[in-house]
Protein backbone atom coordinates (compact mmCIF):
# COMPACT_ATOMS: atom_id res chain seq x y z
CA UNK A 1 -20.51 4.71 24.85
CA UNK A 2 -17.12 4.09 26.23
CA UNK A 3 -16.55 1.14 23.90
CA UNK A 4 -17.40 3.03 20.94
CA UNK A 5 -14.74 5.83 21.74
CA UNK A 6 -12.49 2.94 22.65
CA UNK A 7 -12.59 1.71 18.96
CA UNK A 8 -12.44 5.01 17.50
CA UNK A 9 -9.69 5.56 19.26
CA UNK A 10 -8.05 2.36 18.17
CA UNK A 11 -9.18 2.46 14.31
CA UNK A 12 -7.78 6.35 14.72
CA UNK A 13 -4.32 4.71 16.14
CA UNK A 14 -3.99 2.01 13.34
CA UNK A 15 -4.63 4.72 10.75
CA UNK A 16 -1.62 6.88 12.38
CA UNK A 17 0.62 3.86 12.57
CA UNK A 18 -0.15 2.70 8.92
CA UNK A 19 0.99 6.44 7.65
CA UNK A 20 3.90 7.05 10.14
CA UNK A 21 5.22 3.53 8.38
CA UNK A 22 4.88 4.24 5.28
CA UNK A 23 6.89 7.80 5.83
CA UNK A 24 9.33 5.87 7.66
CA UNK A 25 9.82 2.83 4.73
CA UNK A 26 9.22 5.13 1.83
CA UNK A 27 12.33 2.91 0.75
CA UNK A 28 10.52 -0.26 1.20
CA UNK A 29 7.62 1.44 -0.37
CA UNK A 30 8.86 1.98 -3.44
CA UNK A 31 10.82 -1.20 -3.14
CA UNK A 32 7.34 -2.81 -3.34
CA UNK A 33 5.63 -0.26 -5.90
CA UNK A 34 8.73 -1.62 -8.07
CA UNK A 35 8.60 -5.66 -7.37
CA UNK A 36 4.87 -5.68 -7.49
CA UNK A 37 3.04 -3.16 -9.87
CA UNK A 38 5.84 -2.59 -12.14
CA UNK A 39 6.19 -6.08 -13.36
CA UNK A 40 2.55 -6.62 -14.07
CA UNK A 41 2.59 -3.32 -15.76
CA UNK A 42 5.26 -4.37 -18.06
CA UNK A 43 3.59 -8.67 -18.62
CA UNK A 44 0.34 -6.83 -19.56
CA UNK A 45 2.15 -4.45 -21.93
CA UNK A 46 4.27 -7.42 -23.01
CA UNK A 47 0.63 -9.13 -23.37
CA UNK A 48 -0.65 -6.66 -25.41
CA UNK A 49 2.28 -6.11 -27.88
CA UNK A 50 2.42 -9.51 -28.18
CA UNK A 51 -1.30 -9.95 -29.36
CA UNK A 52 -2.14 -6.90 -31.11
């Protein structure tokens, strides 16, 4: 019983942390949104102009 409320408690903690850092590095956030997504957005519509 104690366990389980020990892992709760921890899964509950990582989900806090994970939130609080993305609040804090909204910067870095969208730094990543930008280097990640936004490039493959932009190949696939490249791909897709390309062979249409």
């Amino acid at each position: 019983m104690m366990s389980k409320i020990q892992q709760y408690s921890k899964f509950l903690f990582s989900i806090i942390n994970f939130v609080s850092s993305i609040i804090t590095n909204k910067f870095a956030f969208k730094k990543f949104i930008f280097n990640y997504i936004c490039p493959f957005s932009f190949s696939s519509f490249a791909f897709l102009d390309i062979y249409h």
